[in-house]
C-alpha atoms as a PDB file:
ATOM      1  CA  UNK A   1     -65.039-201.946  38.862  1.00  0.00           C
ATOM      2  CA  UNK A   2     -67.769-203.279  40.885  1.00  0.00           C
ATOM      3  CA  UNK A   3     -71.619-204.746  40.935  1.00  0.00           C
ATOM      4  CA  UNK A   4     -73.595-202.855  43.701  1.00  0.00           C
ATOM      5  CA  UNK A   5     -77.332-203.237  44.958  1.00  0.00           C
ATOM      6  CA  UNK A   6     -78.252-199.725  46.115  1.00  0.00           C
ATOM      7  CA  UNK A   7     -81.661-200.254  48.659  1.00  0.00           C
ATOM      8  CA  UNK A   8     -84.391-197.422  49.271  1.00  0.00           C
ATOM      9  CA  UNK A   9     -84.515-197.550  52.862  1.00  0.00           C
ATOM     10  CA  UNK A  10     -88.275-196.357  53.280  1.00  0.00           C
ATOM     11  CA  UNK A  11     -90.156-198.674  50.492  1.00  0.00           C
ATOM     12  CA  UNK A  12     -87.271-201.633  50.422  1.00  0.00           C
ATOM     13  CA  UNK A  13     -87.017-201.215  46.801  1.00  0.00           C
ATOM     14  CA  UNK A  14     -83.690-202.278  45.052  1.00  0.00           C
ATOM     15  CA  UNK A  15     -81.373-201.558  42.175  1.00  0.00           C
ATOM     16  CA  UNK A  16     -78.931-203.663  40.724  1.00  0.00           C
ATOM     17  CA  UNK A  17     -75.991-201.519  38.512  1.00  0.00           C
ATOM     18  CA  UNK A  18     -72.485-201.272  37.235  1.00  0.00           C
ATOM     19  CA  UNK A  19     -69.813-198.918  38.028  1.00  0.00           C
ATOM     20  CA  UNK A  20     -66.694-198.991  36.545  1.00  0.00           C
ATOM     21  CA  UNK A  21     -65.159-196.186  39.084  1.00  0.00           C
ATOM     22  CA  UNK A  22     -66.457-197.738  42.197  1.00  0.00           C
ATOM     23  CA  UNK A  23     -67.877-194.029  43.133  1.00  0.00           C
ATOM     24  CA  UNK A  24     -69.323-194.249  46.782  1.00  0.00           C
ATOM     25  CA  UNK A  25     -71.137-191.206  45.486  1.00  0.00           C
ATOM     26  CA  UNK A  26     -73.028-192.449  42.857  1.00  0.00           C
ATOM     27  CA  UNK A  27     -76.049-194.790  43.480  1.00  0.00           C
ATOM     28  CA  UNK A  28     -77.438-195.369  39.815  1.00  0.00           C
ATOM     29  CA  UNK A  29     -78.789-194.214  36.528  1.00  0.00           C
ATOM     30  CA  UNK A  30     -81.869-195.993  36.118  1.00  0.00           C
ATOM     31  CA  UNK A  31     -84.796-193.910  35.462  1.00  0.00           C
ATOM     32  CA  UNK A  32     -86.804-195.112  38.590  1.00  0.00           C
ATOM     33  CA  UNK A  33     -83.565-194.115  40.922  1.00  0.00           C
ATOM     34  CA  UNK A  34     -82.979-191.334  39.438  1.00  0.00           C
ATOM     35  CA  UNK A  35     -86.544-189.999  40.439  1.00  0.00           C
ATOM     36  CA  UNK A  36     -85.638-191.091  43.895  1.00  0.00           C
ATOM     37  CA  UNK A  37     -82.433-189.233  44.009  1.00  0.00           C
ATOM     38  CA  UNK A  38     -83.426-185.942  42.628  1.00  0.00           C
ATOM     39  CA  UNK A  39     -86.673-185.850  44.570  1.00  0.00           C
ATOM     40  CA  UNK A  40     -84.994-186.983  48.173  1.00  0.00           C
ATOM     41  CA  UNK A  41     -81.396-187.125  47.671  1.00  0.00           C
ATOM     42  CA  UNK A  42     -79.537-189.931  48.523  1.00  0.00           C
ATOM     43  CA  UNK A  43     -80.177-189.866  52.354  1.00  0.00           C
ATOM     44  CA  UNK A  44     -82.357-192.606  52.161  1.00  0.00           C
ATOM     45  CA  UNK A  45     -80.310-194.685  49.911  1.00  0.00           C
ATOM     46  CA  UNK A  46     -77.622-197.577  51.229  1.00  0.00           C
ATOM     47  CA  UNK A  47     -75.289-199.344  48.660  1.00  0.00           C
ATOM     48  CA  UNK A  48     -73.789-202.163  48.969  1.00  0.00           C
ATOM     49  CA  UNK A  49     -71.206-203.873  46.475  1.00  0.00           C
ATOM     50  CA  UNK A  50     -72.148-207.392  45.176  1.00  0.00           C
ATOM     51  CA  UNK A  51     -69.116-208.280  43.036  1.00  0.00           C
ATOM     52  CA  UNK A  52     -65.690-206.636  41.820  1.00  0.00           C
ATOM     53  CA  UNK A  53     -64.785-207.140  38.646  1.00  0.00           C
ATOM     54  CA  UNK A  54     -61.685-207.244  35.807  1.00  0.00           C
ATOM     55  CA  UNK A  55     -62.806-205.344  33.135  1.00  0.00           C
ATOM     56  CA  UNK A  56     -65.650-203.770  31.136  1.00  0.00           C
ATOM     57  CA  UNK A  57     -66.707-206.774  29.652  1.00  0.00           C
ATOM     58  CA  UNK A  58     -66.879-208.964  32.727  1.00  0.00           C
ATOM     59  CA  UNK A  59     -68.220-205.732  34.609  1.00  0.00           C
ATOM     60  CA  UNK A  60     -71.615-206.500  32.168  1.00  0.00           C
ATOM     61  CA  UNK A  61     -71.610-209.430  32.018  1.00  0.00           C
ATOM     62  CA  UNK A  62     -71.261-209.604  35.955  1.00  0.00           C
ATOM     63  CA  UNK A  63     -73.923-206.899  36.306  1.00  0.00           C
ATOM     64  CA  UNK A  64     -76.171-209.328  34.012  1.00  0.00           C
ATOM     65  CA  UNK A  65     -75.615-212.409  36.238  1.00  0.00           C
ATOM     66  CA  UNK A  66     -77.004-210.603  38.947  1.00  0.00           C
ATOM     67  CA  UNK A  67     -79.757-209.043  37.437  1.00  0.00           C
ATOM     68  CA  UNK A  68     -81.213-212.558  35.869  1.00  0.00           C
ATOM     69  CA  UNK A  69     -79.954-214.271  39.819  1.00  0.00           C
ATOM     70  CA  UNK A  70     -82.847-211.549  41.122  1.00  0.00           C
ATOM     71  CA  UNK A  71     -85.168-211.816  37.714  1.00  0.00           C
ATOM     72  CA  UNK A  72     -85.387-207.876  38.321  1.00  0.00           C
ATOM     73  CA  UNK A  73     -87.871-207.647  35.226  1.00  0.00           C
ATOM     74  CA  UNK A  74     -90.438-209.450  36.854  1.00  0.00           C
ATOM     75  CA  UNK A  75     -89.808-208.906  40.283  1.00  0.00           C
ATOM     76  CA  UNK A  76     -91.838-205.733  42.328  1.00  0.00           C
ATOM     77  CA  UNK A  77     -88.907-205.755  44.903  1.00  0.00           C
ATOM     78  CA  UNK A  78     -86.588-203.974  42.368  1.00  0.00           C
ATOM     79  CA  UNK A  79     -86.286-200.874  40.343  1.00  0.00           C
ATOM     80  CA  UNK A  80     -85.100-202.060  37.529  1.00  0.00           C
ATOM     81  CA  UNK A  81     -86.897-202.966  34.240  1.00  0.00           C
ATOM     82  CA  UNK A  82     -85.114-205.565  32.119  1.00  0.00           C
ATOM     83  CA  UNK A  83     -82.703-208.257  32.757  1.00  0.00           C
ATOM     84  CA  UNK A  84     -80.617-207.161  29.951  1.00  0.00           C
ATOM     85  CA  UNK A  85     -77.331-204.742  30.915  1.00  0.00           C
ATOM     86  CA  UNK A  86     -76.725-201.574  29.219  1.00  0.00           C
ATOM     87  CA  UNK A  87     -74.929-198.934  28.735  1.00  0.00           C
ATOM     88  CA  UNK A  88     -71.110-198.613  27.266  1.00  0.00           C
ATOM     89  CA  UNK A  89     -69.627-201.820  28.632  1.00  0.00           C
ATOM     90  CA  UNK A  90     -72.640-203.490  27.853  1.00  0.00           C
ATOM     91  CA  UNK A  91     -72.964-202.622  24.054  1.00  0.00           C
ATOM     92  CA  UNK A  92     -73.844-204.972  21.426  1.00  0.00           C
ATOM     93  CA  UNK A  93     -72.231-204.914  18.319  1.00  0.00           C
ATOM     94  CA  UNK A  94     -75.554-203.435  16.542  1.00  0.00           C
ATOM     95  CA  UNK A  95     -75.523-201.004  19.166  1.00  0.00           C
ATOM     96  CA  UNK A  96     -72.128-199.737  18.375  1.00  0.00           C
ATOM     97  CA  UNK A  97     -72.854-199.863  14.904  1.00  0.00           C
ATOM     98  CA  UNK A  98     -76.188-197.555  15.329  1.00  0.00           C
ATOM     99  CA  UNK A  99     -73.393-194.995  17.379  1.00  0.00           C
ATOM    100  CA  UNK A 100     -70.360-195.079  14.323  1.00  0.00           C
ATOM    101  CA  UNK A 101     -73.347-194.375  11.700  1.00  0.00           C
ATOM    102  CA  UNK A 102     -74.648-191.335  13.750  1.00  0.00           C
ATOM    103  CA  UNK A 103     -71.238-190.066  14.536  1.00  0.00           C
ATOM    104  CA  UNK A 104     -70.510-190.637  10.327  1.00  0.00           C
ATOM    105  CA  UNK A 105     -74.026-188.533   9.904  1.00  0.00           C
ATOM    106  CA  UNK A 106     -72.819-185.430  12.427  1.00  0.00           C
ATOM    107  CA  UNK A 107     -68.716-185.310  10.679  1.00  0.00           C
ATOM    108  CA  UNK A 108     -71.091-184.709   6.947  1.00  0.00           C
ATOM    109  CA  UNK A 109     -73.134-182.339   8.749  1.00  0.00           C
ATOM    110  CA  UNK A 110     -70.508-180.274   9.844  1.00  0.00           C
ATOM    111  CA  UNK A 111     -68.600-180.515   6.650  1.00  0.00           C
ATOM    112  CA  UNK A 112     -71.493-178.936   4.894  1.00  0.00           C
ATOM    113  CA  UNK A 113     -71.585-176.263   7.354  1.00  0.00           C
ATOM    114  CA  UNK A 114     -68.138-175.458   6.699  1.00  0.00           C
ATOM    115  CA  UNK A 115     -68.239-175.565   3.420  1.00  0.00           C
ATOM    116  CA  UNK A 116     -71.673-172.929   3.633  1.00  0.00           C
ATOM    117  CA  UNK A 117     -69.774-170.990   5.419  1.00  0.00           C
ATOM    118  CA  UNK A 118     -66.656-170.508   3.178  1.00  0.00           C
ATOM    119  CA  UNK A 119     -68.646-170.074   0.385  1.00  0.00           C
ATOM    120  CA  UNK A 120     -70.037-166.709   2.229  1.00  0.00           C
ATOM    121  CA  UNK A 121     -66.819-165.470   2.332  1.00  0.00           C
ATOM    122  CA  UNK A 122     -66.494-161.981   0.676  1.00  0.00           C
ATOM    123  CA  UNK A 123     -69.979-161.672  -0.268  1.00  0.00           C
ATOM    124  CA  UNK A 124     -71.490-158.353   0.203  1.00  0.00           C
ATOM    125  CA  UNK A 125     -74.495-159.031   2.495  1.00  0.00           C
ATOM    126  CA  UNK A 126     -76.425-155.460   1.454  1.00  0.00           C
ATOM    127  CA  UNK A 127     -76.365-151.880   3.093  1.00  0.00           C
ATOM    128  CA  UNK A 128     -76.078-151.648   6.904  1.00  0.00           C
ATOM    129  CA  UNK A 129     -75.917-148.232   8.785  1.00  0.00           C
ATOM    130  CA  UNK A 130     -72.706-147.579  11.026  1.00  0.00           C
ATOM    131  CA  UNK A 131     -73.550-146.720  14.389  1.00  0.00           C
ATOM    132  CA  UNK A 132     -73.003-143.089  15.537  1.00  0.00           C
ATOM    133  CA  UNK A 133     -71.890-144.013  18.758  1.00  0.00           C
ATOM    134  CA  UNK A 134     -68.900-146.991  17.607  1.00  0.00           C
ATOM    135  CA  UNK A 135     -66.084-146.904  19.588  1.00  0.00           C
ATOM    136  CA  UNK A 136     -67.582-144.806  22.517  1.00  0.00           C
ATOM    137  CA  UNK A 137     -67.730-146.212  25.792  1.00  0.00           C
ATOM    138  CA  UNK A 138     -70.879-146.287  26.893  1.00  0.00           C
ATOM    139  CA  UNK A 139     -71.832-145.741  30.878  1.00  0.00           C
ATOM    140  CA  UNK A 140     -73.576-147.512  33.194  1.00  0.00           C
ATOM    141  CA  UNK A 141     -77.656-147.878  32.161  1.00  0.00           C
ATOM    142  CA  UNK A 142     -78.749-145.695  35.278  1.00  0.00           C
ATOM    143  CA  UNK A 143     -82.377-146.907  34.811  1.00  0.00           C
ATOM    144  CA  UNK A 144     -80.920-150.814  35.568  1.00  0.00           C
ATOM    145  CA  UNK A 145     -78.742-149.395  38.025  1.00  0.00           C
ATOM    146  CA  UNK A 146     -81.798-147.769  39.730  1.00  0.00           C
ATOM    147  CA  UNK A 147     -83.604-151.057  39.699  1.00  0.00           C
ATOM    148  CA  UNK A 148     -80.952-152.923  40.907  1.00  0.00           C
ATOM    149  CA  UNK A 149     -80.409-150.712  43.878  1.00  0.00           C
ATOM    150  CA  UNK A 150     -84.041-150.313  44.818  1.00  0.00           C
ATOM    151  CA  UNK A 151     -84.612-154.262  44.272  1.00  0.00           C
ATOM    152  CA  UNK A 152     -86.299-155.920  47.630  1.00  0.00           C
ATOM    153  CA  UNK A 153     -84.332-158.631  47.979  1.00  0.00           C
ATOM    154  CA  UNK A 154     -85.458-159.712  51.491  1.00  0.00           C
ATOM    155  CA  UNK A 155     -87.070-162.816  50.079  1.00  0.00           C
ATOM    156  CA  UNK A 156     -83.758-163.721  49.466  1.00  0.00           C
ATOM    157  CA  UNK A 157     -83.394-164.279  53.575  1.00  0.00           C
ATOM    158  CA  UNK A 158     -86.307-165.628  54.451  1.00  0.00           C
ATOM    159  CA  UNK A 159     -85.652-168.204  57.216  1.00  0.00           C
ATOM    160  CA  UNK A 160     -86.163-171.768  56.322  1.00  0.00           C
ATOM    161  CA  UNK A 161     -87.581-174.281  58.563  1.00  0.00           C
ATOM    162  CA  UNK A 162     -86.662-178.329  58.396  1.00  0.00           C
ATOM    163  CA  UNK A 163     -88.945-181.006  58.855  1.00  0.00           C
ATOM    164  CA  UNK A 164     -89.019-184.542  59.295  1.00  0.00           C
ATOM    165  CA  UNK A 165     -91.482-187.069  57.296  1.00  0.00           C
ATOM    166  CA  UNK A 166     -93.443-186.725  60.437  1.00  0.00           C
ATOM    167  CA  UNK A 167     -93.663-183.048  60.458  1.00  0.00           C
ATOM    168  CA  UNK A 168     -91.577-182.849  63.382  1.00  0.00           C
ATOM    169  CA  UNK A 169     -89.358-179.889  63.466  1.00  0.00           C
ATOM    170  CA  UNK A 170     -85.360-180.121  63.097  1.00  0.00           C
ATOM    171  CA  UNK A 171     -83.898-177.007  62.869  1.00  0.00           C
ATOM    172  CA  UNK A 172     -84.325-173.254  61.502  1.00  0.00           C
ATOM    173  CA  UNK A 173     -81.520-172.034  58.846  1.00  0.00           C
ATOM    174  CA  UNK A 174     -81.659-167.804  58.247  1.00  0.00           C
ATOM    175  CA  UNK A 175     -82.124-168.301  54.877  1.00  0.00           C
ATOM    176  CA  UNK A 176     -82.409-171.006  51.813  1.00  0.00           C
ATOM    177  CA  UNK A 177     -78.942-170.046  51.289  1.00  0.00           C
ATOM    178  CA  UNK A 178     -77.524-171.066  54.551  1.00  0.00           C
ATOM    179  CA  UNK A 179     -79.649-174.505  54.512  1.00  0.00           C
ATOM    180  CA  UNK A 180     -77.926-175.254  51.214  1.00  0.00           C
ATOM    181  CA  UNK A 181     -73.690-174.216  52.930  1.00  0.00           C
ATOM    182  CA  UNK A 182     -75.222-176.116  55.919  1.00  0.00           C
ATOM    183  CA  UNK A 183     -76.648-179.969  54.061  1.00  0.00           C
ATOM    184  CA  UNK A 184     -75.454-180.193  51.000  1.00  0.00           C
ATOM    185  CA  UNK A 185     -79.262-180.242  49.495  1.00  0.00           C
ATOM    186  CA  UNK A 186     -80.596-177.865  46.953  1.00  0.00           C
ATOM    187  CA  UNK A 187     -83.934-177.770  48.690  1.00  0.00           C
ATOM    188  CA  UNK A 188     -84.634-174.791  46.207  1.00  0.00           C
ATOM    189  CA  UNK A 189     -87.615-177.213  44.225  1.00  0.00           C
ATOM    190  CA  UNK A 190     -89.088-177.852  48.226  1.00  0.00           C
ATOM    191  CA  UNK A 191     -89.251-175.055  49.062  1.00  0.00           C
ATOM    192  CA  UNK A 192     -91.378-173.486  45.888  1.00  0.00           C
ATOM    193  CA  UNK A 193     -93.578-176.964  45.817  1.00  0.00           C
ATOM    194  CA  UNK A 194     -92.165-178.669  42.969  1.00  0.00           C
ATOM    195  CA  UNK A 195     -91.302-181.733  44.749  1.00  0.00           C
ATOM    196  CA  UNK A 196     -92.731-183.191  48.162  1.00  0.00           C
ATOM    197  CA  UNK A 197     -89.181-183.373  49.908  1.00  0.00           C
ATOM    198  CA  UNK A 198     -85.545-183.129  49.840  1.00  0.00           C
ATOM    199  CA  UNK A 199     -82.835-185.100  51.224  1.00  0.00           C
ATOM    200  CA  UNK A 200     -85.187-186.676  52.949  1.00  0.00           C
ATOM    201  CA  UNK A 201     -86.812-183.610  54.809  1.00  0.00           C
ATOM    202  CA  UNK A 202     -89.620-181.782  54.592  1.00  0.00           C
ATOM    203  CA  UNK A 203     -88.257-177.883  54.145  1.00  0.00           C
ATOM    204  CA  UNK A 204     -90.252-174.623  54.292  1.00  0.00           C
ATOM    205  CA  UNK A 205     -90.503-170.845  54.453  1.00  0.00           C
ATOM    206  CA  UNK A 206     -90.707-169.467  57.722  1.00  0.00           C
ATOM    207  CA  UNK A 207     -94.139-167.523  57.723  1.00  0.00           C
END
């Protein structure tokens, strides 16, 4: 169980967090993070652990410490938004009181659907026509199978060039397919314009 301070290498920006499983792989949940993650990756992220901890409760009220030490909320270094630490080992009592009442609301929910349910059993639900062709196997639908075997799937390996920020050219991958085996990155989003880059990189079809 550990404090870490994950860094975005490019802008210096900085996120203080908990993790309880001490996950190299995992950087943070915070919404501003996140956005970093899913739109490069984490190749521009470095983590670095702060503080181990006992257990759940000192892991927020560690993770607290630090964020007040840095005064996150008001300070433009840092991704973060509020002093104040969240999440499961965080909870207040009126937070896990909000939780038990929902959970209360969802077990009477589902009782009345059961009970709905049973009450359906036996009753006739009007006239409904047998189909002629019940227990026949049916074949293959040879106008889908057509399609499928006349389907141009060459866009499927078009070659896919990788960038640096710079625009300087890395390396060519025969398809988006192979680029994915060969980094780790699904540069999928990239490579249609959704987002800017991935992993880091700049990524593109081959014209």
């Amino acid at each position: 169980m550990v404090i870490y301070l994950t860094t975005h290498i490019p802008s210096g920006k900085k996120y203080i967090g908990k993790d309880k499983n001490n996950s190299p792989k995992y950087y943070g949940s915070g919404t501003e993070i996140k956005k970093i993650i899913e739109k490069e990756g984490i190749h521009n992220l470095k983590k670095e652990i702060l503080e181990e901890c006992l257990n759940l409760s000192h892991l927020a009220e560690r993770e607290e410490y630090w964020l007040n030490y840095f005064n996150v909320e008001n300070n433009k270094n840092f991704l973060n938004k509020t002093n104040k630490s969240f999440g499961n080992s965080g909870q207040t009592e009126d937070g896990k009181n909000k939780i038990s009442k929902a959970l209360k609301g969802k077990k009477r929910s589902d009782e009345i659907k059961e009970k709905i349910s049973k009450s359906k059993i036996g009753v006739k639900r009007g006239n409904y026509v047998i189909r002629k062709d019940k227990g026949i196997k049916r074949g293959k639908n040879k106008l889908l199978s057509f399609y499928h075997s006349t389907r141009d799937r060459s866009s499927s390996y078009k070659p896919v060039f990788q960038y640096d920020l710079n625009g300087n050219f890395i390396k060519e991958y025969t398809s988006a397919k192979d680029a994915k085996e060969k980094t780790g990155f699904k540069i999928q989003n990239a490579l249609t314009g959704r987002v800017k880059f991935c992993g880091g990189y700049i990524w593109k079809y081959k014209k």
